[in-house]
C-alpha atoms as a PDB file:
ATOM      1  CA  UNK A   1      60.384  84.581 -33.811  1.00  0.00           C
ATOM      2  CA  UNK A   2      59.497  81.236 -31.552  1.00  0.00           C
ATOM      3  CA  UNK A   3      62.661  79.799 -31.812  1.00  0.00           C
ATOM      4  CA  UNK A   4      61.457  76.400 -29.650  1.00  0.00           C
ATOM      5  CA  UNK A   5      58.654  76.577 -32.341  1.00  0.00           C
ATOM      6  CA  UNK A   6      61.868  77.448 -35.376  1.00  0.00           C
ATOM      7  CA  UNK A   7      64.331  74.476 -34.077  1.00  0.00           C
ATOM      8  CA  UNK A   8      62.580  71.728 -32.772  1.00  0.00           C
ATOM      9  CA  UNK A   9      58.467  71.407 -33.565  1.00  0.00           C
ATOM     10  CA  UNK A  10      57.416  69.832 -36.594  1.00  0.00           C
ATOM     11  CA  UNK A  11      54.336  71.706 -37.712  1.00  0.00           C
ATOM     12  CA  UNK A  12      53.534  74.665 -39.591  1.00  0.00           C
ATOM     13  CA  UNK A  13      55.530  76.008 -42.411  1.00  0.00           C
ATOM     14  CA  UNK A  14      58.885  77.904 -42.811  1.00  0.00           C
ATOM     15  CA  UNK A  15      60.292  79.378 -46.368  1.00  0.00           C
ATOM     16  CA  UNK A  16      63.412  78.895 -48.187  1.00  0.00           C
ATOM     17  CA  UNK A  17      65.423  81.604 -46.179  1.00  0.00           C
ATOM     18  CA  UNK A  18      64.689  80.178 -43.102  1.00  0.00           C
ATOM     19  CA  UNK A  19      65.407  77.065 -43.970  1.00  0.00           C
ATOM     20  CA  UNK A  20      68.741  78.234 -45.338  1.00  0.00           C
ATOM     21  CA  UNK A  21      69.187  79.984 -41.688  1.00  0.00           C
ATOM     22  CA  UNK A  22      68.624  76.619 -39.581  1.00  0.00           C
ATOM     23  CA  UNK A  23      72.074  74.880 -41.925  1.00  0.00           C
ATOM     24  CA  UNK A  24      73.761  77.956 -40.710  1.00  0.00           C
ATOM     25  CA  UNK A  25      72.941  77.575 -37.150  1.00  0.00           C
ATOM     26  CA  UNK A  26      73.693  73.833 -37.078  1.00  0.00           C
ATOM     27  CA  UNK A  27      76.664  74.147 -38.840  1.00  0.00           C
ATOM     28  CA  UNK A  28      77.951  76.804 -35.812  1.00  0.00           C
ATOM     29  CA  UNK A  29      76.529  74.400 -33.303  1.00  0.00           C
ATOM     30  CA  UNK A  30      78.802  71.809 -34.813  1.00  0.00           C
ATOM     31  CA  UNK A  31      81.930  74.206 -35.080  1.00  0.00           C
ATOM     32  CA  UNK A  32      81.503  74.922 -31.336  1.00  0.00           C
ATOM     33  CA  UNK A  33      81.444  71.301 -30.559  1.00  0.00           C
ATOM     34  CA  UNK A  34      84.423  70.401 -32.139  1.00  0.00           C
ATOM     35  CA  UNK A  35      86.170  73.646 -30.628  1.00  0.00           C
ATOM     36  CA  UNK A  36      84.975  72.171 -27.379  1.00  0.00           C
ATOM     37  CA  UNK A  37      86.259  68.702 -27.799  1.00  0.00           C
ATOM     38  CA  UNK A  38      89.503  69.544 -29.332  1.00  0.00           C
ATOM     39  CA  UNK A  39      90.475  71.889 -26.690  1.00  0.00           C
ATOM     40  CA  UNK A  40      89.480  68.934 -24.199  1.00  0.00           C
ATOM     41  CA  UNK A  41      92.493  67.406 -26.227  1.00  0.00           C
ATOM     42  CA  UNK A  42      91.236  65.200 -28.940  1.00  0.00           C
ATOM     43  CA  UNK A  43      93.733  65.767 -31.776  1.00  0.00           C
ATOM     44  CA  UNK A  44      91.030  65.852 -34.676  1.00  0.00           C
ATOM     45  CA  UNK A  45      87.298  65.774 -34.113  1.00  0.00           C
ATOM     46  CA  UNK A  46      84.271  66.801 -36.928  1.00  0.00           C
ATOM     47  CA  UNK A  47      80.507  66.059 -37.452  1.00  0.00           C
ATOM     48  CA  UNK A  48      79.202  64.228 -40.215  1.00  0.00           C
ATOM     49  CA  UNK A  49      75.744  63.044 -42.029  1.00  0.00           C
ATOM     50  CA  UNK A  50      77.456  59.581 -41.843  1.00  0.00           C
ATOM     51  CA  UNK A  51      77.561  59.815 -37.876  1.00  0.00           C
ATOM     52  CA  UNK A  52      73.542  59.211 -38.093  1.00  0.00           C
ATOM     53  CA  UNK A  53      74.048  56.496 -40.135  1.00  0.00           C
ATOM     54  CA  UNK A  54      76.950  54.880 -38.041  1.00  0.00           C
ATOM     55  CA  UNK A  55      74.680  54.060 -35.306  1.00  0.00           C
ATOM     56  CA  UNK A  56      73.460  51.377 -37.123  1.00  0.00           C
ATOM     57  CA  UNK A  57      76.243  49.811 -38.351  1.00  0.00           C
ATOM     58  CA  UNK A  58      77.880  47.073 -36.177  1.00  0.00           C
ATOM     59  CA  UNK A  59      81.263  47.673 -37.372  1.00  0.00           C
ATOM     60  CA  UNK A  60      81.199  51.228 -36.051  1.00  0.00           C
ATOM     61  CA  UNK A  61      81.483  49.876 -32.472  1.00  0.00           C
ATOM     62  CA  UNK A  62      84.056  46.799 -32.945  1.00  0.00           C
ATOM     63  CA  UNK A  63      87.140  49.993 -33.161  1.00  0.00           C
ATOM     64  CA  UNK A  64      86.449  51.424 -30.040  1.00  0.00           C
ATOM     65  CA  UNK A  65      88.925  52.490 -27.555  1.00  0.00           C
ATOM     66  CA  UNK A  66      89.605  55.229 -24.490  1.00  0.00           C
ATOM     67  CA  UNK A  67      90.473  57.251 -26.018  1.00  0.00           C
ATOM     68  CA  UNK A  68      87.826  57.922 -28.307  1.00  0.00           C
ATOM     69  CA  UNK A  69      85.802  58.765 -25.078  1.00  0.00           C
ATOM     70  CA  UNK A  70      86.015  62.464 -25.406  1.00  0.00           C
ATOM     71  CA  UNK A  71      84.608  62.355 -28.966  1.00  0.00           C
ATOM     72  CA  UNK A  72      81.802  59.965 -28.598  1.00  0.00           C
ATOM     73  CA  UNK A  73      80.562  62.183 -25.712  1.00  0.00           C
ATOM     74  CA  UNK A  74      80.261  64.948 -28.052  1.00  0.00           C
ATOM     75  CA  UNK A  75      78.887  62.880 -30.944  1.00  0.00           C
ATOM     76  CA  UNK A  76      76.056  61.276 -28.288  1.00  0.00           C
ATOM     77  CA  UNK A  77      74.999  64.566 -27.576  1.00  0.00           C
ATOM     78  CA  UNK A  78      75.366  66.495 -30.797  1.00  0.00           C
ATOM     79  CA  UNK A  79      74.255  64.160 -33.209  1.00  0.00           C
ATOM     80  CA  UNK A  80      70.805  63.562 -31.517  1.00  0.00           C
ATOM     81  CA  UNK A  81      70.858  67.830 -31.189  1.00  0.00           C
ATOM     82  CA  UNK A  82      71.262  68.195 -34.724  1.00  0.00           C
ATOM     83  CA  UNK A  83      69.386  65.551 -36.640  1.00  0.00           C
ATOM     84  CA  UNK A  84      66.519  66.574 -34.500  1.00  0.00           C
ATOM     85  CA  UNK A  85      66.894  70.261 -35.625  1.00  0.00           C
ATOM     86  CA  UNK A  86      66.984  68.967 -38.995  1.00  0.00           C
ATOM     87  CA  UNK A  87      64.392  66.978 -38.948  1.00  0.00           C
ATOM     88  CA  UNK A  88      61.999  69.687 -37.403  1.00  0.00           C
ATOM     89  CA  UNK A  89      63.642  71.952 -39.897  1.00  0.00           C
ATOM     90  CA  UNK A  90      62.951  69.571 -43.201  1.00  0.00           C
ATOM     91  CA  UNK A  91      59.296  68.511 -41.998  1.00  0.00           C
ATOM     92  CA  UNK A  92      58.304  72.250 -41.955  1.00  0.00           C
ATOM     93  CA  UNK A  93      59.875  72.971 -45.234  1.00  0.00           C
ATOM     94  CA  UNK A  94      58.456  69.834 -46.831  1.00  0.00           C
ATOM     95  CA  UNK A  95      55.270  71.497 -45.211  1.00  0.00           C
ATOM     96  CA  UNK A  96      55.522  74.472 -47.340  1.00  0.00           C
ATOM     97  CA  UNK A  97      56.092  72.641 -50.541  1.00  0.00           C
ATOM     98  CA  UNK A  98      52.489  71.098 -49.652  1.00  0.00           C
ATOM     99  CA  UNK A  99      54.442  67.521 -49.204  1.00  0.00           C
ATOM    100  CA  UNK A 100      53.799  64.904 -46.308  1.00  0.00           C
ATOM    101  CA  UNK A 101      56.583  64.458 -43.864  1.00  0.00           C
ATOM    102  CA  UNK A 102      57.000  60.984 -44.480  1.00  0.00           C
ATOM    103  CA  UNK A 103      59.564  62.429 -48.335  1.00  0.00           C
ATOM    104  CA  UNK A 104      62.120  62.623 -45.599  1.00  0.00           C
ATOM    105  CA  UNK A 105      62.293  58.842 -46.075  1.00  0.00           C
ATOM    106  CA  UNK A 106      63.362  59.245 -49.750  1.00  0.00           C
ATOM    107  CA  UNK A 107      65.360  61.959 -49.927  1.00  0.00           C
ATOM    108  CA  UNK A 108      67.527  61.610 -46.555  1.00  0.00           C
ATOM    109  CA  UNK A 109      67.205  58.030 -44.803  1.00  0.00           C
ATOM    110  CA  UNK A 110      66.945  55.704 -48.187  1.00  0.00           C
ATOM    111  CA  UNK A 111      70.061  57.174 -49.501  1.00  0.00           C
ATOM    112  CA  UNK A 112      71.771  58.049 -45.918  1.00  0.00           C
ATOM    113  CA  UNK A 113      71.386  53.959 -45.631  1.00  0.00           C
ATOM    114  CA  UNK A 114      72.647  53.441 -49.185  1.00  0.00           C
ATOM    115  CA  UNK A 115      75.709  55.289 -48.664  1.00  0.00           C
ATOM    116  CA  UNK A 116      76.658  53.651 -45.059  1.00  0.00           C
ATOM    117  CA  UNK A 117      76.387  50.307 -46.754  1.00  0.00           C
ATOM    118  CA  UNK A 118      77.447  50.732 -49.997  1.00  0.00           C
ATOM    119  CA  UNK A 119      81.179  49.461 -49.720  1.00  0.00           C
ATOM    120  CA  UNK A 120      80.122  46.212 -48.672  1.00  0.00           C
ATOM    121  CA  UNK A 121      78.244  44.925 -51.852  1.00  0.00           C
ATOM    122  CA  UNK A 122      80.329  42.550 -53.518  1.00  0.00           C
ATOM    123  CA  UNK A 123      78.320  43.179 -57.163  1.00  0.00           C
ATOM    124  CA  UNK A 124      79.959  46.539 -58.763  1.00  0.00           C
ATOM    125  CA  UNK A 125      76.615  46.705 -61.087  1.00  0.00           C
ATOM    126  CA  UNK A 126      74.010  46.654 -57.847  1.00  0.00           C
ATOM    127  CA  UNK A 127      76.510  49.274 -56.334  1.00  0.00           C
ATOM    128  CA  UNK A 128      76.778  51.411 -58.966  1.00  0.00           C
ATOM    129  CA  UNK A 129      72.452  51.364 -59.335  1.00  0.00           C
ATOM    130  CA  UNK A 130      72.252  51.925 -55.602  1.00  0.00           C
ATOM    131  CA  UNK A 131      74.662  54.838 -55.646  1.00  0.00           C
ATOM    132  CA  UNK A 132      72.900  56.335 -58.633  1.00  0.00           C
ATOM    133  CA  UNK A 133      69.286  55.866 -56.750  1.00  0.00           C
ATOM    134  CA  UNK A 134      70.431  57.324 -53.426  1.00  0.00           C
ATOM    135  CA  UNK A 135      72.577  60.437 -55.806  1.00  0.00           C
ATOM    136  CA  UNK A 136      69.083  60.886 -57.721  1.00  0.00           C
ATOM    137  CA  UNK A 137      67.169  61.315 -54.625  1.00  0.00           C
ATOM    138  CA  UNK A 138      69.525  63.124 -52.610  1.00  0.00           C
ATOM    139  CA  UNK A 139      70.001  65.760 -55.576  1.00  0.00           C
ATOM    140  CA  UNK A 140      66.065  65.745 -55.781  1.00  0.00           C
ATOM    141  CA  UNK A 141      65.702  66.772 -52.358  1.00  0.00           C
ATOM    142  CA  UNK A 142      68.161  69.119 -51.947  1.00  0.00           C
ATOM    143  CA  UNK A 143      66.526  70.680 -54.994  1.00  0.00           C
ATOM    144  CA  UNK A 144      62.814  70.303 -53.431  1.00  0.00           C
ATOM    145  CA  UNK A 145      64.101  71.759 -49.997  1.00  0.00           C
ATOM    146  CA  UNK A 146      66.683  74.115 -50.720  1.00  0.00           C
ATOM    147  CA  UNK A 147      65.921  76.180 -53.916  1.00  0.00           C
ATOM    148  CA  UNK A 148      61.791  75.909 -54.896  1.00  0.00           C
ATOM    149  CA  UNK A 149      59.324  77.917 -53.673  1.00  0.00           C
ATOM    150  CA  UNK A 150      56.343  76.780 -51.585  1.00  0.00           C
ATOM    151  CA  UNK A 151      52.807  76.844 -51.742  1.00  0.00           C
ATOM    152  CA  UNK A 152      51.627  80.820 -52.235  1.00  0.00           C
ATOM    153  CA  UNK A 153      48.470  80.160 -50.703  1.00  0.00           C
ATOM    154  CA  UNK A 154      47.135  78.435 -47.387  1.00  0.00           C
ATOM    155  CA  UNK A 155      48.027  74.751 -47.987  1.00  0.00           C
ATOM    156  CA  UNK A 156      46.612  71.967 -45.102  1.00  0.00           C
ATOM    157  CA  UNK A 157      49.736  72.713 -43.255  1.00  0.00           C
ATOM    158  CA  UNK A 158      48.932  76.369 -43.040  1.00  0.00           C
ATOM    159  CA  UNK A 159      49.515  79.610 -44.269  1.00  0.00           C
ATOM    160  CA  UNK A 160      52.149  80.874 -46.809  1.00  0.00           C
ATOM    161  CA  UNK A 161      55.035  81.761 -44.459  1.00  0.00           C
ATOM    162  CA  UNK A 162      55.771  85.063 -47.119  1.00  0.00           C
ATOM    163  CA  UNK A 163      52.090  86.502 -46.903  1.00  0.00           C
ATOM    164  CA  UNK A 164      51.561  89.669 -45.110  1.00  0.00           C
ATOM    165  CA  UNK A 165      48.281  91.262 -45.074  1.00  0.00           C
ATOM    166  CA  UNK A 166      47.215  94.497 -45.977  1.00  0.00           C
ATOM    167  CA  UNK A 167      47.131  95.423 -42.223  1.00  0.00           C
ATOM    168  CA  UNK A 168      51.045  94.586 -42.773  1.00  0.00           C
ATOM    169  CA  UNK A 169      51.120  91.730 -40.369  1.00  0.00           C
ATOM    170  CA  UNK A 170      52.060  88.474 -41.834  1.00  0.00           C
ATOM    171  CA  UNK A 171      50.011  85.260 -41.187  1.00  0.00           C
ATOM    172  CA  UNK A 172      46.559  84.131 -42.464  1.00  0.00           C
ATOM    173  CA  UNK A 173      44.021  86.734 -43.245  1.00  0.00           C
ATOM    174  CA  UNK A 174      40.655  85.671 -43.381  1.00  0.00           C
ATOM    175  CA  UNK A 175      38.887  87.998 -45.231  1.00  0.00           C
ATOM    176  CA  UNK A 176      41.182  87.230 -48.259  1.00  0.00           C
ATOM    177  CA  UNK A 177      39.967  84.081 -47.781  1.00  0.00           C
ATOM    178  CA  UNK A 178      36.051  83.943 -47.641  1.00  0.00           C
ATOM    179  CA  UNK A 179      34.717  83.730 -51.307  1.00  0.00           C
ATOM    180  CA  UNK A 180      31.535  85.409 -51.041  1.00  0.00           C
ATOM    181  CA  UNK A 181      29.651  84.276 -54.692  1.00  0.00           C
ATOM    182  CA  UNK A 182      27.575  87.774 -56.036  1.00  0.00           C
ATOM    183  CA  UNK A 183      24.231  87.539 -55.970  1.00  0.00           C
ATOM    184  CA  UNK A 184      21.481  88.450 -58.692  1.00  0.00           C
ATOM    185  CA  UNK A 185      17.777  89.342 -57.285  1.00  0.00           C
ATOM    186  CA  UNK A 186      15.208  87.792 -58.796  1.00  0.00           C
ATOM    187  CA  UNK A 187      13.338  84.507 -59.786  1.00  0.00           C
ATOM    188  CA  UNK A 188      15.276  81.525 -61.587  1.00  0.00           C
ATOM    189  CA  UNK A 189      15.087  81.796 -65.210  1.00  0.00           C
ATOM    190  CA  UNK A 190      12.746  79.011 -65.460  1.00  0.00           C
ATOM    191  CA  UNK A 191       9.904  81.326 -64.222  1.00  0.00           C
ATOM    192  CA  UNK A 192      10.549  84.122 -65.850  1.00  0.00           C
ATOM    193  CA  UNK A 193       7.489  85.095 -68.437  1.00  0.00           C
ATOM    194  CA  UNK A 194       8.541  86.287 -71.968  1.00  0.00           C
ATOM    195  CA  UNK A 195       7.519  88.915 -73.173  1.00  0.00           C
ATOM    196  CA  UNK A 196       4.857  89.146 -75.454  1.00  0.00           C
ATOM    197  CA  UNK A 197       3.021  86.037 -74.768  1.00  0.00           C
END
């Protein structure tokens, strides 16, 4: 497998198993980070979704201090690592389920956003009706992404990551896909003579 191809390009296709694979290795790549900075001596360190998000938000930088230097090292390298993994990851699978890249918007940044700012609303009934849009489209994503199958055939993004060919190699085989229409010999029925006249 082209694992610079796997990890961090953003066309073709990959299934659900793969998919499934790349949350396993990013969740190891974050373990080994936070192995790495806690043994640097940071007492408690971990990656999160909302570390993305924190970027953003002004309030993240106004509790700053040296000792948080250690950490933020780690979190200004990993956190670009892994959202770019994800992203490469989540654009191919989208791929497969024949859907445009740009669904990442709804079912990861709209509700990633949502969350980060949440707290801050002063009206509990807008909260509550943001919270249930960004739970509604995180649950539909994770359903899209994680658990349906994609497209069995060749879709514009390419072809079906699970096809092998009769040859037994997998990939696109062209001869199942040429339609050649039959053929009948002779003239068009409008020319044809009847019989008898």
């Amino acid at each position: 497998m082209d694992w610079t191809w796997y990890l961090f390009r953003f066309d073709g296709r990959i299934n659900r198993a793969k998919y499934w694979l790349a949350g396993l290795i990013i969740v190891c790549w974050m373990i080994l980070m936070a192995g790495i900075v806690v043994a640097f001596g940071a007492r408690k360190f971990g990656f999160s979704v909302d570390d993305i998000f924190k970027v953003v938000d002004p309030d993240t930088y106004r509790a700053l201090s040296r000792a948080d230097l250690p950490p933020i090292l780690a979190k200004l390298i990993g956190t670009p690592l892994f959202t770019w993994v994800f992203a490469a990851t989540s654009v191919k699978r989208l791929h497969d389920r024949d859907m445009s890249a740009w669904w990442i918007l709804p079912f990861f940044v709209v509700p990633g956003l949502i969350n980060q700012f949440i707290d801050r609303l002063d009206n509990a009934y807008i909260g509550f009706t943001l919270g249930l849009i960004s739970f509604v489209l995180a649950t539909w994503g994770g359903i899209e992404l994680l658990f349906l199958r994609g497209s069995k055939k060749t879709n514009r993004f390419g072809a079906d990551p699970l096809y092998v060919s009769p040859a037994g190699k997998a990939g696109w085989d062209q001869q199942q896909e040429l339609e050649m229409p039959t053929q009948k010999a002779g003239p068009p029925p409008q020319w044809r003579v009847k019989r008898g006249s």
